[in-house]
N, C-alpha and C. Protein backbone atom coordinates (compact mmCIF):
# COMPACT_ATOMS: atom_id res chain seq x y z
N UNK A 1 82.76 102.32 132.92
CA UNK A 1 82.61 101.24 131.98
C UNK A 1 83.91 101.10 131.18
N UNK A 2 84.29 100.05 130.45
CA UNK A 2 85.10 99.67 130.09
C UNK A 2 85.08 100.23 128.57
N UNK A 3 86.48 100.58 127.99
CA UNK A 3 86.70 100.64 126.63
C UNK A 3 86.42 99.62 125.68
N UNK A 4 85.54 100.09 124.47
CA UNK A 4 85.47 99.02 123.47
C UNK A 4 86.41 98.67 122.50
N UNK A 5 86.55 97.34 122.39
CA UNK A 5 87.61 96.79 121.96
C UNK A 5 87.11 96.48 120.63
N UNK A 6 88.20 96.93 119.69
CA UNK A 6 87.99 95.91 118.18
C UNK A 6 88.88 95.33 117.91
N UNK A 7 89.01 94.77 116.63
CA UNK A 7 89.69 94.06 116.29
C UNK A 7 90.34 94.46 114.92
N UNK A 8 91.95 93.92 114.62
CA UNK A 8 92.51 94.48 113.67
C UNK A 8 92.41 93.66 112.47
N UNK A 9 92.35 94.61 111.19
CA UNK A 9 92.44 93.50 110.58
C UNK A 9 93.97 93.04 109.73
N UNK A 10 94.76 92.22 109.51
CA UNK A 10 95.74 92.14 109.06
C UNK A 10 96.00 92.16 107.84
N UNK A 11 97.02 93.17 107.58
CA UNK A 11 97.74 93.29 105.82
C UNK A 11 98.62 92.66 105.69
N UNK A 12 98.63 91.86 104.38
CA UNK A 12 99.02 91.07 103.62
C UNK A 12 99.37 91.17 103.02
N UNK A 13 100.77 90.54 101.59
CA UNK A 13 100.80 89.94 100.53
C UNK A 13 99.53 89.87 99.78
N UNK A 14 99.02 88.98 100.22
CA UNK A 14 97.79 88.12 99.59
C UNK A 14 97.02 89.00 99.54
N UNK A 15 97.00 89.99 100.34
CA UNK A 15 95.63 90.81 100.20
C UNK A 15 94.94 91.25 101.64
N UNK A 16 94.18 92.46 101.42
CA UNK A 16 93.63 92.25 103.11
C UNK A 16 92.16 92.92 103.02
N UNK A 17 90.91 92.64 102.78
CA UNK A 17 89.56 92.78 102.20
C UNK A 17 89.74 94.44 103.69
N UNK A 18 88.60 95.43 103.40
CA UNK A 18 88.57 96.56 104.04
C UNK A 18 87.86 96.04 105.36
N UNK A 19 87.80 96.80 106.69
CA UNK A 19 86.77 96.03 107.53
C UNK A 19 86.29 97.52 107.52
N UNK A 20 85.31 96.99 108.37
CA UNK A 20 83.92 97.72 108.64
C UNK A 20 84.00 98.54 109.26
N UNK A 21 83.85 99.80 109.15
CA UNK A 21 84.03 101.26 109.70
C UNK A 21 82.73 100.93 111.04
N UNK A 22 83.23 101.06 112.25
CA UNK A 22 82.58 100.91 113.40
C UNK A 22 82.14 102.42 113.89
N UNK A 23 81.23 102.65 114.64
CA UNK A 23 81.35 104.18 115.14
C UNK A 23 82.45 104.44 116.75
N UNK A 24 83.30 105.03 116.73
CA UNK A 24 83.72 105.39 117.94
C UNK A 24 82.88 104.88 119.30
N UNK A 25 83.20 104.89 120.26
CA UNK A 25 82.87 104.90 121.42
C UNK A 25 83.20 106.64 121.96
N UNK A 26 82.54 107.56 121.93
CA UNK A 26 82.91 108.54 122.28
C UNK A 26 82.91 108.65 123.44
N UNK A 27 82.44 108.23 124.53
CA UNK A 27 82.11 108.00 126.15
C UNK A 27 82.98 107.08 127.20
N UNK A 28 83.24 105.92 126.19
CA UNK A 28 84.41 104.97 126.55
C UNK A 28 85.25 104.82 126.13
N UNK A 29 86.16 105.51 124.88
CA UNK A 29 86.76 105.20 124.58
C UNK A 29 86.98 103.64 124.02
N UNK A 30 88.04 103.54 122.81
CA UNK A 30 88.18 102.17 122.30
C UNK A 30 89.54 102.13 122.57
N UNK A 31 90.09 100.44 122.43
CA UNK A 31 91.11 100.15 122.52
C UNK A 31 91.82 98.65 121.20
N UNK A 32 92.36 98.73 120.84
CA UNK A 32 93.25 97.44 119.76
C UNK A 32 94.28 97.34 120.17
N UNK A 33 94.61 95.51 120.22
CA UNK A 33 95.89 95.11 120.74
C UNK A 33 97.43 96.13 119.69
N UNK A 34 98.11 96.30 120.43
CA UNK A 34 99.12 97.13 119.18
C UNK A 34 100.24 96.37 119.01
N UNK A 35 100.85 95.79 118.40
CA UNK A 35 102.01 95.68 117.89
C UNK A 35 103.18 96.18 117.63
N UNK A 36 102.77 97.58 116.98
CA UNK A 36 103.85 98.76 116.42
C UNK A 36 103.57 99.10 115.40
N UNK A 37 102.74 98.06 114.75
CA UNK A 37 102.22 98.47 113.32
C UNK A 37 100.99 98.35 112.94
N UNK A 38 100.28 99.18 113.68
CA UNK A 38 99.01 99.49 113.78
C UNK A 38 98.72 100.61 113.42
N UNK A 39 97.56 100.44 112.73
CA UNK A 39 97.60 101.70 111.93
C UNK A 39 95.76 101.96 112.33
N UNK A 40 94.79 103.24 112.36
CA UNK A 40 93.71 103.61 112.39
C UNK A 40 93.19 103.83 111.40
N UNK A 41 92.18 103.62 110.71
CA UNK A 41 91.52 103.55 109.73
C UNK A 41 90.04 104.74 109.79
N UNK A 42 90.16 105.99 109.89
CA UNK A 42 89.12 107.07 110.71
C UNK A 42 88.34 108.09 109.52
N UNK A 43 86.87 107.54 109.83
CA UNK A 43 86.13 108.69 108.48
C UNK A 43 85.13 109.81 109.93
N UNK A 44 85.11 110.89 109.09
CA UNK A 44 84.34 112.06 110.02
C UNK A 44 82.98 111.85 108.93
N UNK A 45 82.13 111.13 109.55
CA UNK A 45 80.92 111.38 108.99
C UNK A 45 80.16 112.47 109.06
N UNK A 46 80.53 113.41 109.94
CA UNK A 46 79.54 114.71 110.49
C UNK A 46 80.35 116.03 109.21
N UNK A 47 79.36 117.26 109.08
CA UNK A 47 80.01 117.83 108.54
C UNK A 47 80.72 119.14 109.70
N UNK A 48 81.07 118.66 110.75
CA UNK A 48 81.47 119.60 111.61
C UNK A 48 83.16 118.62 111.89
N UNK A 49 84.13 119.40 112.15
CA UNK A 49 85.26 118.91 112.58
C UNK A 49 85.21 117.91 114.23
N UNK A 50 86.46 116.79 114.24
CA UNK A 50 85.87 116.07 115.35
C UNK A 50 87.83 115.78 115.67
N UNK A 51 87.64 115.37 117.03
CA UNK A 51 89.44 114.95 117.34
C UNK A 51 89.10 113.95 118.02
N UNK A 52 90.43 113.08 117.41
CA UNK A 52 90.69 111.75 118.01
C UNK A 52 91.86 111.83 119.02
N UNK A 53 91.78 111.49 120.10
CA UNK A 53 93.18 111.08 120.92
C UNK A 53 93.32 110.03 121.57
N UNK A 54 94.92 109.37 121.14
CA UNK A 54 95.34 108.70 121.24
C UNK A 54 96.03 108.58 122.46
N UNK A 55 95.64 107.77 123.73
CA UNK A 55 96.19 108.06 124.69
C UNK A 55 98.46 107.32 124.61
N UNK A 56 98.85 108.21 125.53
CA UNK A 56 100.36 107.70 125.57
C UNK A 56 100.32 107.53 127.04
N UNK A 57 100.31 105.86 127.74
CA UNK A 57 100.33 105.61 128.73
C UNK A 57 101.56 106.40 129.03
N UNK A 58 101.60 106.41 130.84
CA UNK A 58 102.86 106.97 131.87
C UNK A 58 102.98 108.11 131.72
N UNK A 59 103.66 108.69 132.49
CA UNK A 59 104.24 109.93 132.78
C UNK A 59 105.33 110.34 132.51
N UNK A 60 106.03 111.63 131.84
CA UNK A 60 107.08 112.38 132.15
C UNK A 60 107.75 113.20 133.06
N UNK A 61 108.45 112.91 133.98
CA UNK A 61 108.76 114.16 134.84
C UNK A 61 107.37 113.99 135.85
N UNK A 62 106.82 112.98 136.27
CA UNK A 62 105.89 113.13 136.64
C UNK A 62 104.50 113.81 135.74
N UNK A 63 104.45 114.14 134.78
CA UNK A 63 103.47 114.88 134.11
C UNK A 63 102.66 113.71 132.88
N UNK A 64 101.97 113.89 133.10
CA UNK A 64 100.70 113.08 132.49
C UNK A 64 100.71 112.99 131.11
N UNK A 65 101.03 112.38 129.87
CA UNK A 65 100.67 113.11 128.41
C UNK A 65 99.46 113.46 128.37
N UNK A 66 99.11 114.74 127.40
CA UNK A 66 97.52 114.50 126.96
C UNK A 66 97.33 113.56 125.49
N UNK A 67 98.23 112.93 125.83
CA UNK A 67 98.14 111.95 124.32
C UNK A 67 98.26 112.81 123.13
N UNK A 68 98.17 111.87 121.68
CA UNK A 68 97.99 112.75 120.45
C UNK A 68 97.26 112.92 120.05
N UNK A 69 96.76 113.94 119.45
CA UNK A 69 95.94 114.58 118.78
C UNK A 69 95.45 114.40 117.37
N UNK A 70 94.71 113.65 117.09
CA UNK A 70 94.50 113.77 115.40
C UNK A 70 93.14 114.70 114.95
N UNK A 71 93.25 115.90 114.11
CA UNK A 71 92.06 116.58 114.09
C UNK A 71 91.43 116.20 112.71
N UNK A 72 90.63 116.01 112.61
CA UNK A 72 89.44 115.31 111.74
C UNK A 72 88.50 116.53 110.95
N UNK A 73 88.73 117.29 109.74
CA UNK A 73 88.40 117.83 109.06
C UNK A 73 87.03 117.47 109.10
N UNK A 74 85.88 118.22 108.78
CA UNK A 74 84.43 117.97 107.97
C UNK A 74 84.83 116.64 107.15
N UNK A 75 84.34 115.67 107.38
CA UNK A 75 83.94 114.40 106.13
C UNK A 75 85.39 113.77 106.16
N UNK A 76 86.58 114.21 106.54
CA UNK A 76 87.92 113.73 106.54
C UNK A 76 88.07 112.21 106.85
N UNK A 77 88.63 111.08 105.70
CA UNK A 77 89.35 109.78 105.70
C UNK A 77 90.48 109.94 105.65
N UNK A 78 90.90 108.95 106.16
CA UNK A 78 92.25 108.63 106.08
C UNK A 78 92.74 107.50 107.14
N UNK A 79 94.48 107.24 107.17
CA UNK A 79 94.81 106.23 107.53
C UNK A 79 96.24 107.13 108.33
N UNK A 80 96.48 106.52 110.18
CA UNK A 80 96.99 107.10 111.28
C UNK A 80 97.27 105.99 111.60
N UNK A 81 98.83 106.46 112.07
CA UNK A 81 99.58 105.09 112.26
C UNK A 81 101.34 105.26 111.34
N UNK A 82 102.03 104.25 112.29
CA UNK A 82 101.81 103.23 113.03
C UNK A 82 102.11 103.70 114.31
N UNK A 83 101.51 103.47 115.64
CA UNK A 83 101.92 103.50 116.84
C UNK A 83 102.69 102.91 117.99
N UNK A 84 104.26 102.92 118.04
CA UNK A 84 105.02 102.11 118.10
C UNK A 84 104.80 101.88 120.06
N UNK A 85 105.43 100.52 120.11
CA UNK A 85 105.11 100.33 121.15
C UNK A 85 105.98 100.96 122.58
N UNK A 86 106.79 101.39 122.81
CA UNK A 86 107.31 102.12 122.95
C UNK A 86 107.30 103.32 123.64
N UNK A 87 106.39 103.69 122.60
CA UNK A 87 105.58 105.01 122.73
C UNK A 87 104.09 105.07 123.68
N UNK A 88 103.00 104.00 123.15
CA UNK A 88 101.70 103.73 122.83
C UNK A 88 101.60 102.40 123.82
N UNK A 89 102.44 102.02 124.05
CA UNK A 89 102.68 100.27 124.88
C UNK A 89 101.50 99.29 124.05
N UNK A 90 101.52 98.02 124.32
CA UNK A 90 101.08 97.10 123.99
C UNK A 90 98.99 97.31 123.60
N UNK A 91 98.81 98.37 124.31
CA UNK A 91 97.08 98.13 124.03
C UNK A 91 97.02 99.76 123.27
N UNK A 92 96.52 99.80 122.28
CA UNK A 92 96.35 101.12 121.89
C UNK A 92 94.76 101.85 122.08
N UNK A 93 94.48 102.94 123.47
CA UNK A 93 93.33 103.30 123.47
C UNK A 93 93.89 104.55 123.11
N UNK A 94 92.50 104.87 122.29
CA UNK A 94 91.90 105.67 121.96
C UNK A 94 90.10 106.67 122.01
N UNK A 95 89.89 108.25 122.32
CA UNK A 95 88.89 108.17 122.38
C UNK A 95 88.71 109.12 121.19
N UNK A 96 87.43 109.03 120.33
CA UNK A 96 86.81 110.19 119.48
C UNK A 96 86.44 111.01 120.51
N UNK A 97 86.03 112.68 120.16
CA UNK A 97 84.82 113.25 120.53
C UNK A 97 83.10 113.33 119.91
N UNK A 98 83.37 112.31 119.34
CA UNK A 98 81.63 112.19 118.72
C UNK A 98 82.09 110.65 118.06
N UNK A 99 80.41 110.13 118.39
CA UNK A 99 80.30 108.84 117.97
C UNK A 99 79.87 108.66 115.92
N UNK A 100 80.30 110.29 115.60
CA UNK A 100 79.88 110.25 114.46
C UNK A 100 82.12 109.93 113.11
N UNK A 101 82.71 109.57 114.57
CA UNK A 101 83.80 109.39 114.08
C UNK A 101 83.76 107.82 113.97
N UNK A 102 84.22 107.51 112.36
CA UNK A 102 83.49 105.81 112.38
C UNK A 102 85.36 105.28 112.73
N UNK A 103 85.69 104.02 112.55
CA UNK A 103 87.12 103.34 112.51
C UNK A 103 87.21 101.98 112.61
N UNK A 104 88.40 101.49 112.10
CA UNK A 104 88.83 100.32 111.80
C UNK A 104 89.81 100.15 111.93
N UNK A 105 90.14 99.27 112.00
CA UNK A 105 91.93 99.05 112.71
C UNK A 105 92.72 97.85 111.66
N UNK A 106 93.82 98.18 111.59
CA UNK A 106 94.60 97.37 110.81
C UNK A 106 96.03 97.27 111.14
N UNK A 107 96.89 95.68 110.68
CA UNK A 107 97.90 95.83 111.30
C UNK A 107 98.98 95.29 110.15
N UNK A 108 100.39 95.80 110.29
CA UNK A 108 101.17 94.99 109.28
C UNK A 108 101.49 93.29 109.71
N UNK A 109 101.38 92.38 108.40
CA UNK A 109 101.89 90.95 108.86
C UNK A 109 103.31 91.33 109.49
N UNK A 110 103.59 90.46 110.54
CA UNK A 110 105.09 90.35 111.37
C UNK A 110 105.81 89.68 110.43
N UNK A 111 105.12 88.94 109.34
CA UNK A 111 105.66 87.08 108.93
C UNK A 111 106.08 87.98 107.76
């Protein structure tokens, strides 16, 4: 099955209202268009520790990344990012290991 996709929300000048903490897809993995300045928005609702990874398309040397690692404390918020393209290419997937990892996505205005 396919990765679930959200949507980012964009920061502003003007302002940029919070979006809605979604739960992970822990099984499919999620994915947001990336830019470079995309940033993850990730709360650990569980009181047990949880990891997020961020896949890094292609290979080195032939060798696979295992992507990055973000480890998620008991109850841990915070904000991960930015993931340049470059690095991360144009679609940024990502999977939790528990659907008790919520997230939101956000991006800097280009303008």
């Amino acid at each position: 099955m396919a990765a679930t996709a959200i949507t980012a929300g964009t920061i502003s000048r003007t302002g940029t209202a919070y979006q809605a903490l979604a739960a992970c897809d822990a099984t499919n993995g999620n994915t947001v268009p990336n830019s470079g300045q995309v940033f993850l928005e990730l709360s650990n609702t569980d009181t047990s520790a949880h990891t997020v990874t961020v896949a890094i398309p292609g290979t080195v040397d032939g060798v696979a990344s295992p992507g990055r690692q973000i480890s998620l404390a008991a109850s841990a918020h915070g904000l991960y990012g930015p993931f340049p393209l470059a690095v991360y290419g144009p679609t940024l997937t990502f999977t939790a290991d528990s659907n008790l990892v919520k997230v939101a996505a956000y991006q800097l205005s280009l303008s």
